[in-house]
C-alpha atoms as a PDB file:
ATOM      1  CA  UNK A   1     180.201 204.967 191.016  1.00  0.00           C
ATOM      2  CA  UNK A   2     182.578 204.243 188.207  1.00  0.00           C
ATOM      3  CA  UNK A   3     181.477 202.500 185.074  1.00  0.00           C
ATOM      4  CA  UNK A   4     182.577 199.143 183.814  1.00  0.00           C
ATOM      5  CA  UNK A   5     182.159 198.577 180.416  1.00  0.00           C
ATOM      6  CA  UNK A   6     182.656 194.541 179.790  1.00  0.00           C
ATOM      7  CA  UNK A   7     183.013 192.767 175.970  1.00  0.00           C
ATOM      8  CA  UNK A   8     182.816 189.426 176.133  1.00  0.00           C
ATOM      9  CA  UNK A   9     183.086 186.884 173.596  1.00  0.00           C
ATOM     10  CA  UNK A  10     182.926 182.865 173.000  1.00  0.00           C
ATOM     11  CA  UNK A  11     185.848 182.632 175.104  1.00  0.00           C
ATOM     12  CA  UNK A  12     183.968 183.396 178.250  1.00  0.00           C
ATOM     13  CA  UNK A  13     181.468 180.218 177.742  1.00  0.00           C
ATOM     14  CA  UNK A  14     183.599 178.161 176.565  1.00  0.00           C
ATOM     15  CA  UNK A  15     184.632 177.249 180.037  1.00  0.00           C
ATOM     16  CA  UNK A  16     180.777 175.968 181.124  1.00  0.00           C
ATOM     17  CA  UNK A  17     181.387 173.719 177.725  1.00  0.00           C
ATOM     18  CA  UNK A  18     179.485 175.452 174.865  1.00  0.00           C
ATOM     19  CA  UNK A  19     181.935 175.308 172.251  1.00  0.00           C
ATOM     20  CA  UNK A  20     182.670 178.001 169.092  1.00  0.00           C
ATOM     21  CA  UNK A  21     182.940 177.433 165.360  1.00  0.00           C
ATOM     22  CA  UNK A  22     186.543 178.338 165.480  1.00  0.00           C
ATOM     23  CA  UNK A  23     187.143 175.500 167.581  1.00  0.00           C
ATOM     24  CA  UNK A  24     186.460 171.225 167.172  1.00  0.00           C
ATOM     25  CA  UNK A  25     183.734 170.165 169.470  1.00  0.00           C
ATOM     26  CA  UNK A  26     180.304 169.740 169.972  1.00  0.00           C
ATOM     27  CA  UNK A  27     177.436 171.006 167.354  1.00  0.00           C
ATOM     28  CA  UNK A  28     179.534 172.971 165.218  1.00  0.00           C
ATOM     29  CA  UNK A  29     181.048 169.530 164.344  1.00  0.00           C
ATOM     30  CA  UNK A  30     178.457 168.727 162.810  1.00  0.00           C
ATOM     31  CA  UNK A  31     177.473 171.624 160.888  1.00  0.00           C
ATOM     32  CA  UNK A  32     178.881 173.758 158.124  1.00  0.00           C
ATOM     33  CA  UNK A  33     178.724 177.452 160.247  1.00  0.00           C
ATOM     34  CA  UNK A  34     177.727 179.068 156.979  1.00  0.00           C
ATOM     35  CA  UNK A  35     174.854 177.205 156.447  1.00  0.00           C
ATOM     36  CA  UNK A  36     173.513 177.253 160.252  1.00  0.00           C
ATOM     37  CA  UNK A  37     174.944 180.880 161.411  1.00  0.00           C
ATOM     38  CA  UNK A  38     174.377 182.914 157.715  1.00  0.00           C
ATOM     39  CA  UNK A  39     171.165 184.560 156.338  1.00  0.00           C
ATOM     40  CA  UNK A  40     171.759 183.173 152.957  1.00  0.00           C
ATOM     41  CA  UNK A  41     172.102 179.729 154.976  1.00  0.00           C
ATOM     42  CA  UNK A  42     168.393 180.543 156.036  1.00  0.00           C
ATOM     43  CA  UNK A  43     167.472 181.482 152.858  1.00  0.00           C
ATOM     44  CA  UNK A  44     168.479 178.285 151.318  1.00  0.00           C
ATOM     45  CA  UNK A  45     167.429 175.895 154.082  1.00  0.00           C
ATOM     46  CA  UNK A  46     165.532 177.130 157.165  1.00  0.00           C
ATOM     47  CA  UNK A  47     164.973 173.811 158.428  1.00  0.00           C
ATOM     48  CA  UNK A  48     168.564 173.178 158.988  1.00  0.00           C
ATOM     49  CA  UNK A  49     169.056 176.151 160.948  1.00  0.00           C
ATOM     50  CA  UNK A  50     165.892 175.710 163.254  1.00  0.00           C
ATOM     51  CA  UNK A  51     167.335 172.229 163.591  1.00  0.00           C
ATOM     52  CA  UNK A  52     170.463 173.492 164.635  1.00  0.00           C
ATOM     53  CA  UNK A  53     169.661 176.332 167.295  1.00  0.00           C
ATOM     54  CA  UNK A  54     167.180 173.634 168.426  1.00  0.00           C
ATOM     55  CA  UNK A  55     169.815 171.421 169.431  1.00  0.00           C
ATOM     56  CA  UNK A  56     172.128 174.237 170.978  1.00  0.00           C
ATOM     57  CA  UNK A  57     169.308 175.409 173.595  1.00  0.00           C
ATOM     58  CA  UNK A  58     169.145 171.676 174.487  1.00  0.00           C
ATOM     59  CA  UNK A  59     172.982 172.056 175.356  1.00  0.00           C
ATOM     60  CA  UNK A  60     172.389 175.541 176.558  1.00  0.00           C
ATOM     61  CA  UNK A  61     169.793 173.705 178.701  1.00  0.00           C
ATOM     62  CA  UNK A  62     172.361 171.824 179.999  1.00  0.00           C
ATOM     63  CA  UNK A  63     175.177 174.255 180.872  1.00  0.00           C
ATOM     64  CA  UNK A  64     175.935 176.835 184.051  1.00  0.00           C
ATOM     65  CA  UNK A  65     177.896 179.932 184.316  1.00  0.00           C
ATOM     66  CA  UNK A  66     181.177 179.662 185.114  1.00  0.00           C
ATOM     67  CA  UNK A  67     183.827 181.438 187.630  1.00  0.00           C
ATOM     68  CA  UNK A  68     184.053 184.015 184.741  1.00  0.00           C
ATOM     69  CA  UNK A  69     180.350 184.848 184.591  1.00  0.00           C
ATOM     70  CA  UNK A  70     179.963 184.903 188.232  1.00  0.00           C
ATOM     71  CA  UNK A  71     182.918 187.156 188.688  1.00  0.00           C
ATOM     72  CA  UNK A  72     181.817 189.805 186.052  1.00  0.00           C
ATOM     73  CA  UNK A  73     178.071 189.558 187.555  1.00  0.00           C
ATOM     74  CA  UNK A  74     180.139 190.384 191.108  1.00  0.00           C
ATOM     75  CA  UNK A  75     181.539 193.403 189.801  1.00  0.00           C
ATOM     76  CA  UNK A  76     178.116 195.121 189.887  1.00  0.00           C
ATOM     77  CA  UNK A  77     178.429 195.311 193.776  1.00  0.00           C
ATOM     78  CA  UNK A  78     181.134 198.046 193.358  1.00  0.00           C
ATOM     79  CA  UNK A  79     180.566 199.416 189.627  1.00  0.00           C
ATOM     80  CA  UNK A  80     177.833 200.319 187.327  1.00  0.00           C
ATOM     81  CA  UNK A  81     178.665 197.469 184.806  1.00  0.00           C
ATOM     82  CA  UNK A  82     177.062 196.533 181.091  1.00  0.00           C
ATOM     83  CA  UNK A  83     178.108 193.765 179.925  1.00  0.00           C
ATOM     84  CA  UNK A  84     178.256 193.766 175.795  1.00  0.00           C
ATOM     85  CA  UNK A  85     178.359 190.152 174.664  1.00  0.00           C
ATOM     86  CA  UNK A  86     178.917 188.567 170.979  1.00  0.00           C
ATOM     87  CA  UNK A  87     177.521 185.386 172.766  1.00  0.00           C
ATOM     88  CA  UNK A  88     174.058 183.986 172.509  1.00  0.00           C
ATOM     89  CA  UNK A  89     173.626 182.399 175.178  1.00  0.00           C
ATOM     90  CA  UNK A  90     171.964 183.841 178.632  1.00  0.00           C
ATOM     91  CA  UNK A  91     175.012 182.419 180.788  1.00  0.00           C
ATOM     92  CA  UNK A  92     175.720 186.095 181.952  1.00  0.00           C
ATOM     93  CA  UNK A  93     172.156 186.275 183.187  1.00  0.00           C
ATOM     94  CA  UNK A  94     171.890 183.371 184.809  1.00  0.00           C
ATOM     95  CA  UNK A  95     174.856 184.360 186.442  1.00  0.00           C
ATOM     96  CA  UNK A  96     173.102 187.721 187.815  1.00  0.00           C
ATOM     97  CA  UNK A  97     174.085 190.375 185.050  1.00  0.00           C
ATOM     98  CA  UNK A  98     171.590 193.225 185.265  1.00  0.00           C
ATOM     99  CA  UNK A  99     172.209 194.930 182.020  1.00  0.00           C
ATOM    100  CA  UNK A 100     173.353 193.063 179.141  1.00  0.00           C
ATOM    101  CA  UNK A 101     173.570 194.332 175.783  1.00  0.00           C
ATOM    102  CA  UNK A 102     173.258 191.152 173.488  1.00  0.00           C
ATOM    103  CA  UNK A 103     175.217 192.288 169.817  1.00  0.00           C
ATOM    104  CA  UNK A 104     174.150 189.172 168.122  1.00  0.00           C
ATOM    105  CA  UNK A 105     171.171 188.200 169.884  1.00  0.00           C
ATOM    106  CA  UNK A 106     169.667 185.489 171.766  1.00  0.00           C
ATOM    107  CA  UNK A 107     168.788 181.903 171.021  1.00  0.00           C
ATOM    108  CA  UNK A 108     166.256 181.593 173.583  1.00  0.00           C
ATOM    109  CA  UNK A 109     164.795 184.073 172.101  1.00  0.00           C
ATOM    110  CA  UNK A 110     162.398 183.796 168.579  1.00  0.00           C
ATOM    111  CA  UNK A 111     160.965 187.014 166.272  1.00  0.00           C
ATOM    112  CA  UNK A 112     158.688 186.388 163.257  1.00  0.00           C
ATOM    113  CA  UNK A 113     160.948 186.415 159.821  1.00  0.00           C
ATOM    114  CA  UNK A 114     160.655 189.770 157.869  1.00  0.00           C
ATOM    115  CA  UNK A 115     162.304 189.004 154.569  1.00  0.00           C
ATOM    116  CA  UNK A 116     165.661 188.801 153.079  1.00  0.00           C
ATOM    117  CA  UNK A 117     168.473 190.891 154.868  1.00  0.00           C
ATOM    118  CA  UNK A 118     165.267 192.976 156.696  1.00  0.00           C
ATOM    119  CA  UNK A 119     165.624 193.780 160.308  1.00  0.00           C
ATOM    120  CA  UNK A 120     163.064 196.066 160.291  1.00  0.00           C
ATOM    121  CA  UNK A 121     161.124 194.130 163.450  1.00  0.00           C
ATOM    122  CA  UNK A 122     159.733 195.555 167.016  1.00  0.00           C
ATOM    123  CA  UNK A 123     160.830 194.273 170.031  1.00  0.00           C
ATOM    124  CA  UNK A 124     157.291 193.732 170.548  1.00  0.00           C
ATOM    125  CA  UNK A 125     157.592 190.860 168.095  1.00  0.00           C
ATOM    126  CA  UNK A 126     160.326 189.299 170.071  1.00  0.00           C
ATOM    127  CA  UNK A 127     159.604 186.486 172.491  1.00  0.00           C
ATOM    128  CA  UNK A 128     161.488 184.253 174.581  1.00  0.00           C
ATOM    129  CA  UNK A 129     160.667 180.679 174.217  1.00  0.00           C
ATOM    130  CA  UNK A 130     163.331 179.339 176.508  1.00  0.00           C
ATOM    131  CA  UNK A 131     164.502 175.515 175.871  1.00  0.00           C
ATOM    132  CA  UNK A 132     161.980 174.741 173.440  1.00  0.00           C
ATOM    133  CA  UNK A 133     162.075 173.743 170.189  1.00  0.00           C
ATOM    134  CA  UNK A 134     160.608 175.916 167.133  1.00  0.00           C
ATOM    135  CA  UNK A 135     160.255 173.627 163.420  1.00  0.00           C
ATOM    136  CA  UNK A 136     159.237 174.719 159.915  1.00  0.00           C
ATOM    137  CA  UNK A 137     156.150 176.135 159.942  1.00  0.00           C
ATOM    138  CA  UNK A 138     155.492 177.226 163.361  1.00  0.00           C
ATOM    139  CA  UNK A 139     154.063 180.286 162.934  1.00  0.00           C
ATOM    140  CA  UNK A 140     153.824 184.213 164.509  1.00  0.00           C
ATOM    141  CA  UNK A 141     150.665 185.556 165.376  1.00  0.00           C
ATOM    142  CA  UNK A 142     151.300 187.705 162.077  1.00  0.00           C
ATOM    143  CA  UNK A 143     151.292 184.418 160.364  1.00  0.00           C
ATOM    144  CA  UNK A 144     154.796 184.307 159.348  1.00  0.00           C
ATOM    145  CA  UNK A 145     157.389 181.622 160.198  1.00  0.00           C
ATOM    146  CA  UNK A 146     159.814 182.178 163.186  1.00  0.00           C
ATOM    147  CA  UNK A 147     162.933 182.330 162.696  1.00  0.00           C
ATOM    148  CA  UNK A 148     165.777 182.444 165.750  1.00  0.00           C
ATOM    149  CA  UNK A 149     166.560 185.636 167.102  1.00  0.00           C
ATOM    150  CA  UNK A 150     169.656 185.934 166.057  1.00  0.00           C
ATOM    151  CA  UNK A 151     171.864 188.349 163.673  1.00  0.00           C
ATOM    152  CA  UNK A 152     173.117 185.792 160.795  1.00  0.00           C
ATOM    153  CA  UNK A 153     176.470 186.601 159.425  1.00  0.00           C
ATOM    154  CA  UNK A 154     174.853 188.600 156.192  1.00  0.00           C
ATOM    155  CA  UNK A 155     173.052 190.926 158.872  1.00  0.00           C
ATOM    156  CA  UNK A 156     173.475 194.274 160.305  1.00  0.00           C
ATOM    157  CA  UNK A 157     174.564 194.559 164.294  1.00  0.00           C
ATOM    158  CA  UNK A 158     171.588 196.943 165.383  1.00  0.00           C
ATOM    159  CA  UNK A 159     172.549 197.154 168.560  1.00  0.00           C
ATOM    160  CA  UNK A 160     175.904 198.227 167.701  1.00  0.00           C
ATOM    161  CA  UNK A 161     175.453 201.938 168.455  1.00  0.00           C
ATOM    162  CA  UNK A 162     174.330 201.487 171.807  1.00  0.00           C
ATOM    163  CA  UNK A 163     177.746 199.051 172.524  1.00  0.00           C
ATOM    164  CA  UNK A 164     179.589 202.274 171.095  1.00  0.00           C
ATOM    165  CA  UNK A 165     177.489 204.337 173.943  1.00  0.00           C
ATOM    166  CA  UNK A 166     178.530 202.327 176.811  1.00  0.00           C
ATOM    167  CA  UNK A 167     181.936 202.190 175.969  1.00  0.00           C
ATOM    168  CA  UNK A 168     182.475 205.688 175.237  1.00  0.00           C
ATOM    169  CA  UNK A 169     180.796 206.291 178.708  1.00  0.00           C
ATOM    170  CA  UNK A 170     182.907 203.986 180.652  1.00  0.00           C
ATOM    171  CA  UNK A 171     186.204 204.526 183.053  1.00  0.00           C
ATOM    172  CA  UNK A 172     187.428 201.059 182.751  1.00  0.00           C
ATOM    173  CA  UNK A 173     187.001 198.625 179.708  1.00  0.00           C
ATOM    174  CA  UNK A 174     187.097 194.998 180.306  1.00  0.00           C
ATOM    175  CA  UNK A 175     187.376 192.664 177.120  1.00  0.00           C
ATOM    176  CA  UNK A 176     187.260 188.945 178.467  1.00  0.00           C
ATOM    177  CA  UNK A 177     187.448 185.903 176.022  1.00  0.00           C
ATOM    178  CA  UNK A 178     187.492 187.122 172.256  1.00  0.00           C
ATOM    179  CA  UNK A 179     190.602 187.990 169.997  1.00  0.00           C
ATOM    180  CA  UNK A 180     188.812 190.774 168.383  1.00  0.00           C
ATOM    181  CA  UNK A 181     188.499 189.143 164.909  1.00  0.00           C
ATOM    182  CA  UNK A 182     184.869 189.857 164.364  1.00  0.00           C
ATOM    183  CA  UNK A 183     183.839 193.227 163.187  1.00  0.00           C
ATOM    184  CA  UNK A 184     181.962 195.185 164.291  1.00  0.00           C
ATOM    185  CA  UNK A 185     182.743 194.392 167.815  1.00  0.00           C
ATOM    186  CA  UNK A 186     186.403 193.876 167.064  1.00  0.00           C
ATOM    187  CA  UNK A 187     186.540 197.658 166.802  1.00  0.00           C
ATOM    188  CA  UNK A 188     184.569 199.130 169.782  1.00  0.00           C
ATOM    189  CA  UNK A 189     187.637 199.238 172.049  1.00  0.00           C
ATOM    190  CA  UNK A 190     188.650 202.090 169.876  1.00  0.00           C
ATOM    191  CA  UNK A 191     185.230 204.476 171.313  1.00  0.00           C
ATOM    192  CA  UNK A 192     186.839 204.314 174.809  1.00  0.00           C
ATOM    193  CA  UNK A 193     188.349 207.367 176.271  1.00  0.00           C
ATOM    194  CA  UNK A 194     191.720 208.772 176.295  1.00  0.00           C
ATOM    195  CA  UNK A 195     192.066 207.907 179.733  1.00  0.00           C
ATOM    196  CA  UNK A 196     190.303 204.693 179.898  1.00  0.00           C
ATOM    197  CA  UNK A 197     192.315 201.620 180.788  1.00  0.00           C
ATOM    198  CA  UNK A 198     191.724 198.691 178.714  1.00  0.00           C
ATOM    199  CA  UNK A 199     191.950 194.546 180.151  1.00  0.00           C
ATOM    200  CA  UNK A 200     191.857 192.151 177.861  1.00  0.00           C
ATOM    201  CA  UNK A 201     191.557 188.343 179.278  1.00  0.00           C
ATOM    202  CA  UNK A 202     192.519 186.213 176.644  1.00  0.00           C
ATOM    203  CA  UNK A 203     194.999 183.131 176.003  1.00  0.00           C
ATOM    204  CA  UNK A 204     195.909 184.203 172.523  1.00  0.00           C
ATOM    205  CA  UNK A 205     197.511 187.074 171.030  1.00  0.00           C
ATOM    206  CA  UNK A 206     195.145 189.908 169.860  1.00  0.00           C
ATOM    207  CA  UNK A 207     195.436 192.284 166.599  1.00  0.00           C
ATOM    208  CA  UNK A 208     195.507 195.192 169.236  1.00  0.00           C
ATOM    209  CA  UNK A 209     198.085 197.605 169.928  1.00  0.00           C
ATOM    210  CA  UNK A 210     197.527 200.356 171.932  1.00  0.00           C
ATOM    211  CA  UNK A 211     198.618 202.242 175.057  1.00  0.00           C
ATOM    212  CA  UNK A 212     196.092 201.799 177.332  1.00  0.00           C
ATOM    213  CA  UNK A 213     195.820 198.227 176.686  1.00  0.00           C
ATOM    214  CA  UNK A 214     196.764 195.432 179.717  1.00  0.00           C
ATOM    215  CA  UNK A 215     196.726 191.863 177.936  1.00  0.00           C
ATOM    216  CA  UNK A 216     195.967 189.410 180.456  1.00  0.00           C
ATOM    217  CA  UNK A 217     197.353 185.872 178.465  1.00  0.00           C
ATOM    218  CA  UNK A 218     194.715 183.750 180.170  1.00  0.00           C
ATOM    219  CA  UNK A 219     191.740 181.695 180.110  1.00  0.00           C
ATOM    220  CA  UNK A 220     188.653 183.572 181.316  1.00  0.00           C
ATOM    221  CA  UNK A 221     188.171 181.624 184.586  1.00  0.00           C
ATOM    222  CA  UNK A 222     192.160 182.579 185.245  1.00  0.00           C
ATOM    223  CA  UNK A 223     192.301 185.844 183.689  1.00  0.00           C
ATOM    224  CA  UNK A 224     189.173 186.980 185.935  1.00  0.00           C
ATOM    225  CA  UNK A 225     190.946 186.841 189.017  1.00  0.00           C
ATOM    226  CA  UNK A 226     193.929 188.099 188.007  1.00  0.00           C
ATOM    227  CA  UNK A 227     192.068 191.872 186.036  1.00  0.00           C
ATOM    228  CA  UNK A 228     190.257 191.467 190.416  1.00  0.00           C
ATOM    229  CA  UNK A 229     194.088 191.457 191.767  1.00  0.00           C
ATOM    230  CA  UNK A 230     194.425 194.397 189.569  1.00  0.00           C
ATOM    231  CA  UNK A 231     191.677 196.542 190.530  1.00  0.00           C
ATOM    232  CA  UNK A 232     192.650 195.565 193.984  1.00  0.00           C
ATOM    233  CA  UNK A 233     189.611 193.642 195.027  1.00  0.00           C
END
């Protein structure tokens, strides 16, 4: 069976109405993306950024997958497929993704805090809290505050070296809804092989030039069916 190796980025949730920071609309309008999304933003005001990833699992709450997720969830009928995803969201779950390699982690999802630009925590620590809301001074069961799982810009990607694994191992890579401007994702398309094809679904241009590449100039929804057409399903 060969293996799909998919990179997906804000682009591909967009469409089931959770917007991005690089675009107007909904919470990010509201906040400054530095102060919600950065580890010196927690630093300086955790309250604000609890506040914040409180309110986007309430929209989360409030969202479903879209054609796109469904259609990459689909491809695991016919190919061993890991999705990598820059989002934090769990659309690609709820839309029956098996394996899904989250880069910059999960807002569902809450760990205990372990000190200024530390990610030295266990997985053990990590727990899943849904659509509920966490506030200053809810505390682990090691008695330290919780803090959203997520990897603040400030942060190492730890799960970076596995992304690099799957995509070295895969046949075909599929990039669907990012333009490859944040690092170190930006630059995994470069640990596929030689012979690997590369799709990338994406309505605007992309800093990428390289053989193998196919640039599918669409929105995720759109661009989905058309990388199907391709493969010939």
């Amino acid at each position: 069976m060969k293996k799909i190796a998919v990179l997906t980025g804000a682009g591909v949730s967009a469409e089931s109405g959770l917007g991005t920071y690089r675009d107007s609309g909904g919470l990010w309008d509201s906040y400054d993306p530095m102060e919600v999304a950065s580890i010196d933003g927690w630093n300086r005001n955790p309250a604000l950024v609890l506040e914040f990833y409180n309110g986007f699992r309430k929209q989360l709450r409030s969202v479903s997958p879209n054609a796109a997720h469904r259609a990459i969830a689909a491809l695991e009928d016919r190919f061993e497929v890991t999705v990598i995803t820059q989002n934090v969201d769990n659309l690609h779950e709820r839309a029956g993704s098996t394996r899904v390699v989250h880069l910059h982690g999960e807002a569902t999802k809450v760990r205990p805090e372990s000190g200024e630009y530390d990610l030295t925590y266990s997985e053990k620590e990590v727990f899943d809290i849904g659509y509920g809301e966490v506030v200053l001074g809810d505390l682990a069961p090691n008695g330290k505050q919780l803090r959203p799982h997520i990897v603040f810009f400030g942060e190492a990607v730890p799960k970076i070296e596995k992304a690099m694994d799957v995509v070295s191992a895969a046949d075909i890579f599929l990039i669907v809804g990012t333009s490859l401007a944040v690092y170190p994702a930006a630059g995994l398309y470069r640990y596929a092989k030689n012979e690997c094809p590369i799709y990338i679904i994406d309505p605007k241009e992309v800093p990428v030039r390289d053989k193998r590449v196919t640039h599918i100039r669409e929105t995720a929804t759109v661009g989905m069916e058309r990388f199907l057409e391709l493969l010939g399903e």
